[in-house]
C-alpha atoms as a PDB file:
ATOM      1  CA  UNK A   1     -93.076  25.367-182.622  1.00  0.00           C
ATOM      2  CA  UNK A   2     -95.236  22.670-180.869  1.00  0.00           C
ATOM      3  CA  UNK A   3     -96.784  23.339-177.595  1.00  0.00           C
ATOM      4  CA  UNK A   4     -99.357  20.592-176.072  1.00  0.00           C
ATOM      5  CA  UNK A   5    -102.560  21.595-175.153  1.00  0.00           C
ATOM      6  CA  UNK A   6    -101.775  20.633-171.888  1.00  0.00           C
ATOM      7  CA  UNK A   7     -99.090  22.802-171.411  1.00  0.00           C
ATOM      8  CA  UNK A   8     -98.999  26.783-169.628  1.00  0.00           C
ATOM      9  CA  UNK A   9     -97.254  28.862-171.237  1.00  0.00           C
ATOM     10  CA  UNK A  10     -97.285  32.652-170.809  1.00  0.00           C
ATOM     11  CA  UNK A  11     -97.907  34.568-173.777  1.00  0.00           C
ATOM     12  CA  UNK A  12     -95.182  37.138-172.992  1.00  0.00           C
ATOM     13  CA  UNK A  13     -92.710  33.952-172.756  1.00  0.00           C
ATOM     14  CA  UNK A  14     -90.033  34.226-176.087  1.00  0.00           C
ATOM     15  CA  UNK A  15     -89.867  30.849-177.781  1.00  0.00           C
ATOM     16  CA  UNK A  16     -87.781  30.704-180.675  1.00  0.00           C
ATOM     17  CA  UNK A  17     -88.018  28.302-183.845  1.00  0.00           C
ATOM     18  CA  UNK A  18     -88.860  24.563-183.419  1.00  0.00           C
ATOM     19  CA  UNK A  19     -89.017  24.892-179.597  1.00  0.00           C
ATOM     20  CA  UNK A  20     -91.510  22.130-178.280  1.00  0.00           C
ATOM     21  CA  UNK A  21     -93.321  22.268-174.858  1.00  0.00           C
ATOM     22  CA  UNK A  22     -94.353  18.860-174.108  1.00  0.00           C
ATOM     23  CA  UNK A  23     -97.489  17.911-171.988  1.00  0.00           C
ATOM     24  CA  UNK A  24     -98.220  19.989-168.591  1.00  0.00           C
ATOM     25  CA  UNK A  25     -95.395  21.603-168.759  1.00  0.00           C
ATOM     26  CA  UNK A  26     -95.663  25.278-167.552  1.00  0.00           C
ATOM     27  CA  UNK A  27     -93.488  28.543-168.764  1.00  0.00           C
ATOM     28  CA  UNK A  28     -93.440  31.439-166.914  1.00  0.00           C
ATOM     29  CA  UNK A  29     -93.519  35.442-167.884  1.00  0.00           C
ATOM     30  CA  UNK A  30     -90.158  36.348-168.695  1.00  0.00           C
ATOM     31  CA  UNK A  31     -88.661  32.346-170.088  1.00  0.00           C
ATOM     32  CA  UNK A  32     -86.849  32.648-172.812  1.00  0.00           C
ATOM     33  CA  UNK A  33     -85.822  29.630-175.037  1.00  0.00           C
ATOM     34  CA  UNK A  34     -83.744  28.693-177.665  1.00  0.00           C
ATOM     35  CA  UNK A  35     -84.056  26.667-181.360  1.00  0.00           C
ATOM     36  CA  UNK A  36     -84.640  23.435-180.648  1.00  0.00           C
ATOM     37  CA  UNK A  37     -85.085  22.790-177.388  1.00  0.00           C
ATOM     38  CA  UNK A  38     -87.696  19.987-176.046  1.00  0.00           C
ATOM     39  CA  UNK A  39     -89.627  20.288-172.761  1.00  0.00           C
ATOM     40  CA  UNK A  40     -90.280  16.569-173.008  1.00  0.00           C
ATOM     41  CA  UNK A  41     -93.089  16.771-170.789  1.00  0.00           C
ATOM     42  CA  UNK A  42     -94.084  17.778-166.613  1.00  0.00           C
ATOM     43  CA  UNK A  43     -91.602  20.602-167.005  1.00  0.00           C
ATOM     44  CA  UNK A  44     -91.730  23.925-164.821  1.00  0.00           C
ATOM     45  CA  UNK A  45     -89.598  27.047-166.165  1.00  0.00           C
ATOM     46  CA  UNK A  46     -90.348  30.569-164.145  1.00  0.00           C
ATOM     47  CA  UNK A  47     -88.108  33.149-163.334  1.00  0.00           C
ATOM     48  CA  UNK A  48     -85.829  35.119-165.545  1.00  0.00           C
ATOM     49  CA  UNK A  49     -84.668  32.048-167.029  1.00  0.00           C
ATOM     50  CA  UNK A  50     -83.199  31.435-170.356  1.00  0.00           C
ATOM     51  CA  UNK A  51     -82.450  28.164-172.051  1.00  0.00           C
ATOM     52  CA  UNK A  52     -80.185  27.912-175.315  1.00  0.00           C
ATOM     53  CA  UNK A  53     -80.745  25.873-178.496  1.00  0.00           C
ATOM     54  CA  UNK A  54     -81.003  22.014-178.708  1.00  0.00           C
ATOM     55  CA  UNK A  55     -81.378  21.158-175.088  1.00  0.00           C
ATOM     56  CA  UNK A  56     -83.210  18.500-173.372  1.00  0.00           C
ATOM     57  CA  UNK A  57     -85.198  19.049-170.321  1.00  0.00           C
ATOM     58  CA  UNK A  58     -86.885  15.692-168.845  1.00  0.00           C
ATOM     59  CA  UNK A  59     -89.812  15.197-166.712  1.00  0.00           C
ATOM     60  CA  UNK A  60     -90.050  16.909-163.645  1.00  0.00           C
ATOM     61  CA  UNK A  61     -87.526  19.046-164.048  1.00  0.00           C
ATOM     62  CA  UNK A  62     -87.322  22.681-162.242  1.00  0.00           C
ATOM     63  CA  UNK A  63     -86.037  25.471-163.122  1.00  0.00           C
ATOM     64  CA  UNK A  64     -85.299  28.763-162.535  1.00  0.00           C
ATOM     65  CA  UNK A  65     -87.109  28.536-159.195  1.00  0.00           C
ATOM     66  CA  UNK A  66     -86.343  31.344-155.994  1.00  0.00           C
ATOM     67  CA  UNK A  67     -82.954  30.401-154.582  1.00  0.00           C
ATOM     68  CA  UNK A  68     -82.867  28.991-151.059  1.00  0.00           C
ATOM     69  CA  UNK A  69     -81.847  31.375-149.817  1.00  0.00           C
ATOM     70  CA  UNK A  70     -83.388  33.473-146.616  1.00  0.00           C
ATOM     71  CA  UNK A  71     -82.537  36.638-147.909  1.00  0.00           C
ATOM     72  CA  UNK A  72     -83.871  36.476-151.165  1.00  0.00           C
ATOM     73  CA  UNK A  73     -87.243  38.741-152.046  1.00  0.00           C
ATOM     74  CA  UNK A  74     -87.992  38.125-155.188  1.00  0.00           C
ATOM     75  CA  UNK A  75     -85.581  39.821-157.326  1.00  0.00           C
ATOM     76  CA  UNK A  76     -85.299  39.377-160.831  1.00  0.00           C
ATOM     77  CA  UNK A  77     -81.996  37.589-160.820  1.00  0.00           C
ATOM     78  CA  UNK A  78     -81.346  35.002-163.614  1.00  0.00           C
ATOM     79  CA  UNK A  79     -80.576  31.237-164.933  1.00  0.00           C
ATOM     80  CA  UNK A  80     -78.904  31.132-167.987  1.00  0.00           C
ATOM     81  CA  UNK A  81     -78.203  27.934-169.662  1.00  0.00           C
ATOM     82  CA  UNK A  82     -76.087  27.243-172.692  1.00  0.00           C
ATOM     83  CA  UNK A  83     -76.686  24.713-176.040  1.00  0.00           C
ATOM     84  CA  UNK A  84     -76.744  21.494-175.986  1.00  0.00           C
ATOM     85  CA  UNK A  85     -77.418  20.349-173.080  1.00  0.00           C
ATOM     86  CA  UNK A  86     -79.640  17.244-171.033  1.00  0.00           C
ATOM     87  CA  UNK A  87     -80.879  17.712-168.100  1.00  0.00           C
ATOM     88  CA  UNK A  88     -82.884  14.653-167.099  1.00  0.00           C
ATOM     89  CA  UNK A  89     -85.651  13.604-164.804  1.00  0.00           C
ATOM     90  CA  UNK A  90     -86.220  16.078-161.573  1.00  0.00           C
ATOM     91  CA  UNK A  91     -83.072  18.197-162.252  1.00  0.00           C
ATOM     92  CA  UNK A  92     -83.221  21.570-160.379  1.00  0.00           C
ATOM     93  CA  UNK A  93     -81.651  24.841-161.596  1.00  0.00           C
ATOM     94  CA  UNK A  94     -82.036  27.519-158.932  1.00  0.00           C
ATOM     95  CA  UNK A  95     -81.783  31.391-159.619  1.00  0.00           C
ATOM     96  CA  UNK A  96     -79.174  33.189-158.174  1.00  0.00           C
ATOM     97  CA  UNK A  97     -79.202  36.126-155.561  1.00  0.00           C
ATOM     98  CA  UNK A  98     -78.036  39.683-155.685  1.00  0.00           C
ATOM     99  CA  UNK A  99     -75.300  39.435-153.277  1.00  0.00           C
ATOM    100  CA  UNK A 100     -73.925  36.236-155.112  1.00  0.00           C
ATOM    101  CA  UNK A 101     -73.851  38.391-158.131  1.00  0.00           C
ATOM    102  CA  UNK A 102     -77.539  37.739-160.103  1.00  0.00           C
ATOM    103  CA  UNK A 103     -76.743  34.751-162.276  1.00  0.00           C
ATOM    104  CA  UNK A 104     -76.666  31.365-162.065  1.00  0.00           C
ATOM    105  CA  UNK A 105     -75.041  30.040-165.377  1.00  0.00           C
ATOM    106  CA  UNK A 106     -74.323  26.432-166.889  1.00  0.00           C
ATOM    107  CA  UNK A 107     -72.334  26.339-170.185  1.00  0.00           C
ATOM    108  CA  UNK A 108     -72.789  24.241-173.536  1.00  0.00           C
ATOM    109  CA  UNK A 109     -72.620  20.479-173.426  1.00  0.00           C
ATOM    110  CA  UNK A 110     -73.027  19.183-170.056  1.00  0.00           C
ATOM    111  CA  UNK A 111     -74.872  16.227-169.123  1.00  0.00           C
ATOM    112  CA  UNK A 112     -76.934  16.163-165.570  1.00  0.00           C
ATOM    113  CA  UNK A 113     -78.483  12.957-164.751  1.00  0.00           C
ATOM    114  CA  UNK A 114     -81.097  12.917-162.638  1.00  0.00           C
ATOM    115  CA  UNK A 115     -82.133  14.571-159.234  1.00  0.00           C
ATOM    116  CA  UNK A 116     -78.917  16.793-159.861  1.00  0.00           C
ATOM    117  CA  UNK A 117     -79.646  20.264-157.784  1.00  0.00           C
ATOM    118  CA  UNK A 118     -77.680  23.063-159.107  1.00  0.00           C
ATOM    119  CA  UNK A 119     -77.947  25.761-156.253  1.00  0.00           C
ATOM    120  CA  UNK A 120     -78.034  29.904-156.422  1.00  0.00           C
ATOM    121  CA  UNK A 121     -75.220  31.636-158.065  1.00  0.00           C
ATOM    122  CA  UNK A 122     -73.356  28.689-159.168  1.00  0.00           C
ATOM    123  CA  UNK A 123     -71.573  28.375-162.478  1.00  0.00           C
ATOM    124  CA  UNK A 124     -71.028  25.660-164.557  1.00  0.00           C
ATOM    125  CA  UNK A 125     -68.397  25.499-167.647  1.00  0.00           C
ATOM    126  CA  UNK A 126     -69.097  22.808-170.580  1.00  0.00           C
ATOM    127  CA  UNK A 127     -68.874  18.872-171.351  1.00  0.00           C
ATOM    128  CA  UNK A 128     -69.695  18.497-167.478  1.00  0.00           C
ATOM    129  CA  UNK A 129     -71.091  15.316-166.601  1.00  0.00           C
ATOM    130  CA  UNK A 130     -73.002  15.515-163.325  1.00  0.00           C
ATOM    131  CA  UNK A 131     -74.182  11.779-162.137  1.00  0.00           C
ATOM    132  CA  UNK A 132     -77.126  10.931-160.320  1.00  0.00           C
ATOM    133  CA  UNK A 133     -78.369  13.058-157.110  1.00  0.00           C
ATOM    134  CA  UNK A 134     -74.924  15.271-157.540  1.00  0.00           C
ATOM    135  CA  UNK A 135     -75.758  18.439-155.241  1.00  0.00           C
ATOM    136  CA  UNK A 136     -74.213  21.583-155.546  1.00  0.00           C
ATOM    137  CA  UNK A 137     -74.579  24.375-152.567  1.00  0.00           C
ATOM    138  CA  UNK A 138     -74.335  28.051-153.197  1.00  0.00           C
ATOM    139  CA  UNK A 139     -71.481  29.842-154.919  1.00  0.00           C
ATOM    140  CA  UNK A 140     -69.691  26.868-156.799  1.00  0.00           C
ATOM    141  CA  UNK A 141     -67.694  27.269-160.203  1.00  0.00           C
ATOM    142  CA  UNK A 142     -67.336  23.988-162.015  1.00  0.00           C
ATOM    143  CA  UNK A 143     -64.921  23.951-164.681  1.00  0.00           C
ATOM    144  CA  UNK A 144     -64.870  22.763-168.371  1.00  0.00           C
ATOM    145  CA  UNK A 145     -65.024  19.106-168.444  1.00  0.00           C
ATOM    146  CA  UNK A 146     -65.123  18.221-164.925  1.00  0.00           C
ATOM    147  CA  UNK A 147     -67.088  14.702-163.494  1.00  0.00           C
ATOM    148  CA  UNK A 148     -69.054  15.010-160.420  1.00  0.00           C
ATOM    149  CA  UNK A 149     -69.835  11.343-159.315  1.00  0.00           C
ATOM    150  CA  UNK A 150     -73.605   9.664-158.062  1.00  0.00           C
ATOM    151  CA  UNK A 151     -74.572  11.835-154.668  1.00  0.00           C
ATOM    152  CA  UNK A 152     -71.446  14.045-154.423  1.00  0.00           C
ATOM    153  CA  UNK A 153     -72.367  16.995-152.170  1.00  0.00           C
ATOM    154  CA  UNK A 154     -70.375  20.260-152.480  1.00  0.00           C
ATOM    155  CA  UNK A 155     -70.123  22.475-149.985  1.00  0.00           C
ATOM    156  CA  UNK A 156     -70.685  26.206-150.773  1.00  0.00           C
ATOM    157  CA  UNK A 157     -67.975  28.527-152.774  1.00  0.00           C
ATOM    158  CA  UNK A 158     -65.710  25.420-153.303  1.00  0.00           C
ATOM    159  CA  UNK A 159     -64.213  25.250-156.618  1.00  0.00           C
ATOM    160  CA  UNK A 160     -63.753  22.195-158.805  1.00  0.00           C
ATOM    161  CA  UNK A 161     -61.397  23.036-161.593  1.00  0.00           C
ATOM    162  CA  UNK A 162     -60.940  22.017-165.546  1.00  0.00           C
ATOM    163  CA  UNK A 163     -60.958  18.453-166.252  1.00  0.00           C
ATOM    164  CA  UNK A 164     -61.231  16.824-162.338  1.00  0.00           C
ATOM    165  CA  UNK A 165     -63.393  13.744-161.286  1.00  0.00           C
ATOM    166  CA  UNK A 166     -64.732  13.580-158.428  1.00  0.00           C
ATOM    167  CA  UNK A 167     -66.006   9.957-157.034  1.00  0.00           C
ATOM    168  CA  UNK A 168     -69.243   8.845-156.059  1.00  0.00           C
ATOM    169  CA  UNK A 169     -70.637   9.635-152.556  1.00  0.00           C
ATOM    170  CA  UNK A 170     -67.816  12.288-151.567  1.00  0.00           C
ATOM    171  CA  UNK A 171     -68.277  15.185-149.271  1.00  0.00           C
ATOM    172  CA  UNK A 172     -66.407  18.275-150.803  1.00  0.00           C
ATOM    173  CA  UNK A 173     -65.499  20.806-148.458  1.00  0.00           C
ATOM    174  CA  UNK A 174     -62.463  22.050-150.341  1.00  0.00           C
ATOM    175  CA  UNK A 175     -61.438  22.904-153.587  1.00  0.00           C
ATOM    176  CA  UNK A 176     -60.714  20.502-156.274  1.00  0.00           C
ATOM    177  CA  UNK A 177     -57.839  21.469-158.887  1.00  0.00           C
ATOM    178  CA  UNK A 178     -57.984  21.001-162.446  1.00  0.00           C
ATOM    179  CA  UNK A 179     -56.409  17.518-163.857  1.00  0.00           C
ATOM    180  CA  UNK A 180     -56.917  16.006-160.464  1.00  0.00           C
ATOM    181  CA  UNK A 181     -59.067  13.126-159.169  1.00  0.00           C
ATOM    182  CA  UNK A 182     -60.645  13.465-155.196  1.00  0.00           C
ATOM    183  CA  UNK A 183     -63.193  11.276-153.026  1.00  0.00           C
ATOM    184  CA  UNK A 184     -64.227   9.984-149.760  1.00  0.00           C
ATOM    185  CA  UNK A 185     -66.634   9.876-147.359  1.00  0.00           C
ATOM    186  CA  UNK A 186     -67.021  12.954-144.958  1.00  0.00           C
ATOM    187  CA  UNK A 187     -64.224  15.016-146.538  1.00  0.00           C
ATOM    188  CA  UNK A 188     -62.817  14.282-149.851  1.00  0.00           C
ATOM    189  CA  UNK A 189     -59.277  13.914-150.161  1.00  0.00           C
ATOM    190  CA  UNK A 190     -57.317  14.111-153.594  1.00  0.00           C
ATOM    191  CA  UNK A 191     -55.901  10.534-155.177  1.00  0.00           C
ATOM    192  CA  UNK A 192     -53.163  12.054-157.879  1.00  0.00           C
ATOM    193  CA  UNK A 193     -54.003  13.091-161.335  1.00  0.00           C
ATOM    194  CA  UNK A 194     -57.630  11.857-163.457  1.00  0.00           C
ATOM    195  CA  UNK A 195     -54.965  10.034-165.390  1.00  0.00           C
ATOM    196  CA  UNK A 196     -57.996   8.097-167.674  1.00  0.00           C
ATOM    197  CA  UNK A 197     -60.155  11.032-167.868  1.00  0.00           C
ATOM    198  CA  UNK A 198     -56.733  12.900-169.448  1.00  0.00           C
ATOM    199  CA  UNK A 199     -56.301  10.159-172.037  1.00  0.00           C
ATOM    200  CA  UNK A 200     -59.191  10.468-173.109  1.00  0.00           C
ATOM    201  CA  UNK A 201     -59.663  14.027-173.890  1.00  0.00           C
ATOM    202  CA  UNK A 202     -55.773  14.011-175.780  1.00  0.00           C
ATOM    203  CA  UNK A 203     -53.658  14.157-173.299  1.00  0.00           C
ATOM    204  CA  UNK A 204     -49.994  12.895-174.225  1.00  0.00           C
ATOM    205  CA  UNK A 205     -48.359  10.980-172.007  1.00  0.00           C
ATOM    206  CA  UNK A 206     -45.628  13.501-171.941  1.00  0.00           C
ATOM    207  CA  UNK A 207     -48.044  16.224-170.485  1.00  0.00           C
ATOM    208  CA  UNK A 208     -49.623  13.502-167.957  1.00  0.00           C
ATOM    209  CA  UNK A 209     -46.163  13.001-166.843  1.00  0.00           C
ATOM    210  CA  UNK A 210     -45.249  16.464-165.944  1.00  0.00           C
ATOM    211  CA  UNK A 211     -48.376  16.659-163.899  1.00  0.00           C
ATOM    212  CA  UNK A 212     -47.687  13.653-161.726  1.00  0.00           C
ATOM    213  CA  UNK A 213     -43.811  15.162-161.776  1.00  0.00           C
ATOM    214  CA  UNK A 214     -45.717  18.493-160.354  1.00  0.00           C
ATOM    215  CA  UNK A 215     -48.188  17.041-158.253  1.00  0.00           C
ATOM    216  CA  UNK A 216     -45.570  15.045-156.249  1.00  0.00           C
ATOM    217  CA  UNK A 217     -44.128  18.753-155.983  1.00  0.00           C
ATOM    218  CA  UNK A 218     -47.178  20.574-154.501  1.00  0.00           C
ATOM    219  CA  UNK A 219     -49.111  18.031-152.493  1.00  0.00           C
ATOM    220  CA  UNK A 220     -46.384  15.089-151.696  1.00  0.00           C
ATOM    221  CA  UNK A 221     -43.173  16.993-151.064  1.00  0.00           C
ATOM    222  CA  UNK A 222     -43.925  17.642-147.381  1.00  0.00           C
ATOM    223  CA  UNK A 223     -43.316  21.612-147.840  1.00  0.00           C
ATOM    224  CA  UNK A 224     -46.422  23.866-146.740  1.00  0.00           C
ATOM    225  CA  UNK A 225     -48.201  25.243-149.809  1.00  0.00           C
ATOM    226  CA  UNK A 226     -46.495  28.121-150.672  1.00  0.00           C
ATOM    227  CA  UNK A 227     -42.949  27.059-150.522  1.00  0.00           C
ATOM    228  CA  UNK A 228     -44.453  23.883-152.607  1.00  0.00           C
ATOM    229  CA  UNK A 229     -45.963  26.330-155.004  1.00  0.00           C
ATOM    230  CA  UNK A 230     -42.520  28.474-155.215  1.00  0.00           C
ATOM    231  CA  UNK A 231     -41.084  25.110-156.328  1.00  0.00           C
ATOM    232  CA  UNK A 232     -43.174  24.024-158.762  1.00  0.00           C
ATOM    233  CA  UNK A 233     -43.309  27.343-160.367  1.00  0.00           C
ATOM    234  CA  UNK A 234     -39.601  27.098-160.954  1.00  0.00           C
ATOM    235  CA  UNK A 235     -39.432  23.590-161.788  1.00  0.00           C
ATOM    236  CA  UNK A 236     -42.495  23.607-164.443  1.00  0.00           C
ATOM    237  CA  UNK A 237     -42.530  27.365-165.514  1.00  0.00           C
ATOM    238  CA  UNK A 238     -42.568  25.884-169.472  1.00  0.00           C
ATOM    239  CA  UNK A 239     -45.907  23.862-168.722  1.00  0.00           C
ATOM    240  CA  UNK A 240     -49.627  25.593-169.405  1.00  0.00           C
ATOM    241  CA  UNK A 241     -50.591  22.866-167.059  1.00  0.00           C
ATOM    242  CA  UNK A 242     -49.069  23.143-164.159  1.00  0.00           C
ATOM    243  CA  UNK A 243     -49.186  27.027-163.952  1.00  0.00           C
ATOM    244  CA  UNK A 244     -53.109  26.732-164.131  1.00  0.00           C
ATOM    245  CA  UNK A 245     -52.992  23.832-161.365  1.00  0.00           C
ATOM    246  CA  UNK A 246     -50.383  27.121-159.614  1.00  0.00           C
ATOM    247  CA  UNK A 247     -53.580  29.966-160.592  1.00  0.00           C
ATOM    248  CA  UNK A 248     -55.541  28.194-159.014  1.00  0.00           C
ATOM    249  CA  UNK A 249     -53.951  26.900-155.852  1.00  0.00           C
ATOM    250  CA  UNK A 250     -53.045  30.752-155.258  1.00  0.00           C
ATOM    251  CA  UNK A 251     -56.673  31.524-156.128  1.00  0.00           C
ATOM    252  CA  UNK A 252     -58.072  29.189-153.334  1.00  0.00           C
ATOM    253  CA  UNK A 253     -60.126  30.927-150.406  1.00  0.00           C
ATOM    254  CA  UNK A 254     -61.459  27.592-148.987  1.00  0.00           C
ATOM    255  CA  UNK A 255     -58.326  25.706-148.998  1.00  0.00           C
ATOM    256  CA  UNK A 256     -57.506  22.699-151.262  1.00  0.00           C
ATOM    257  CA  UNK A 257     -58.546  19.124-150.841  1.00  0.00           C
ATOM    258  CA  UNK A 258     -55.445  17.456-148.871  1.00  0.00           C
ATOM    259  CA  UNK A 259     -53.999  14.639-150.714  1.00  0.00           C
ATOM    260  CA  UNK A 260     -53.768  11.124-149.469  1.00  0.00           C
ATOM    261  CA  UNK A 261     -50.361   9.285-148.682  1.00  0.00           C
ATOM    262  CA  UNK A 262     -48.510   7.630-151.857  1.00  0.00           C
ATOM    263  CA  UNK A 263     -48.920   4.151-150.228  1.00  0.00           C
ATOM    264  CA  UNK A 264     -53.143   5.000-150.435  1.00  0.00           C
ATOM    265  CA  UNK A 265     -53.085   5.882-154.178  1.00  0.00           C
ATOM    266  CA  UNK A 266     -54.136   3.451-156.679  1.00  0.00           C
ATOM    267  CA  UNK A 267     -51.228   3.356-159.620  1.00  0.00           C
ATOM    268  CA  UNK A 268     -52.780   3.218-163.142  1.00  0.00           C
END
């Protein structure tokens, strides 16, 4: 363990093996953090936070300060972050509230560039990369390999599902589902499937396929959502993929991101 002379930490704070707390950093009461892990340096932990193994934290970082939150009063809700993960220069990692449920959570793997805000109560899967100035309200779930692009702002309890991009400078208002690609300006709007982002994690081409078949189905066909749904279900009842795109339609309480007309969608 390595801890600069500079740095604050409190001596009830747990830090496991090879931990280092770089200069003026400061770790509050009741931090906990894993194997590993580097406070590179300016770093300010405090709350009922813990931080896995093998992460980097970057200057200026915050977290696991009070949520935003005008009902909060000091509770001893909680940040929990996974293994693995960077979060670069003046990140911030809010703690959750009790009505939201206590925890704010980010998985294993994830990547968030810097002046990402991750709000109170959210939770983040793994092998998310968040892009520069990314800003998540209150409430959000992020699934498992999802993109957020540069300055994306989410709008509280949306969801953004498995393996979705979402492009740079987009206002989400509206869920996101998994495989899919959204953007634009004051509302985001969907743009078909994250065909690229698909290849690249092992997608076939026959499983792409079936998800542009089903995507013409639910968002293209012209039938409201439920008939659409109905159809799809029949149509693709042998795909994993399309009945998690149908969980989570039927899971939606914001509403889904309306998709743009064919003649708007770049082909790949």
């Amino acid at each position: 363990m390595q801890i600069h002379p500079t740095a604050v930490v409190h001596p009830h704070a747990k830090l496991d093996e090879d931990v280092v707390i770089g200069p003026f950093s400061v770790v509050g009461e009741h931090v906990k953090i894993g194997r590993g892990t580097r406070l590179l340096s300016h770093v300010y932990v405090e709350g009922w936070t813990e931080i896995g193994e093998r992460c980097q934290v970057y200057p200026y970082a915050s977290i696991g300060t009070p949520p935003q939150h005008l009902q909060y009063q000091g509770e001893p809700t909680r940040v929990v972050i996974g293994n693995d993960n960077i979060l670069r220069e003046y990140v911030t990692v809010n703690r959750a509230t009790v009505s939201g449920g206590g925890v704010t959570t980010i998985g294993h793997h994830n990547f968030l560039m810097a002046y990402v805000h991750v709000a109170h109560d959210c939770h983040l899967g793994s092998h998310l990369i968040m892009a520069n100035a990314a800003t998540l309200a209150g409430h959000i779930t992020i699934g498992d390999h999802a993109i957020i692009g540069g300055l994306v702002g989410i709008h509280q309890h949306v969801r953004v599902g498995a393996y979705a991009m979402i492009g740079g400078c987009s206002g989400v208002g509206k869920d996101v589902p998994p495989f899919m690609r959204a953007a634009g300006g004051y509302r985001a709007r969907l743009y078909g499937l994250n065909s690229i982002g698909l290849k690249r994690h092992g997608f076939s081409s026959e499983r792409i396929g079936v998800l542009k078949q089903a995507y013409e189905v639910l968002f293209r066909s012209g039938h409201r959502m439920a008939e659409a749904v109905k159809r799809a279900r029949e149509q693709f009842r042998e795909s994993a993929d399309v009945l998690e795109v149908i969980a989570f339609l039927e899971g939606s309480r914001r509403g889904v991101c309306r998709s743009v007309g064919k003649d708007l969608e770049s082909e790949e």
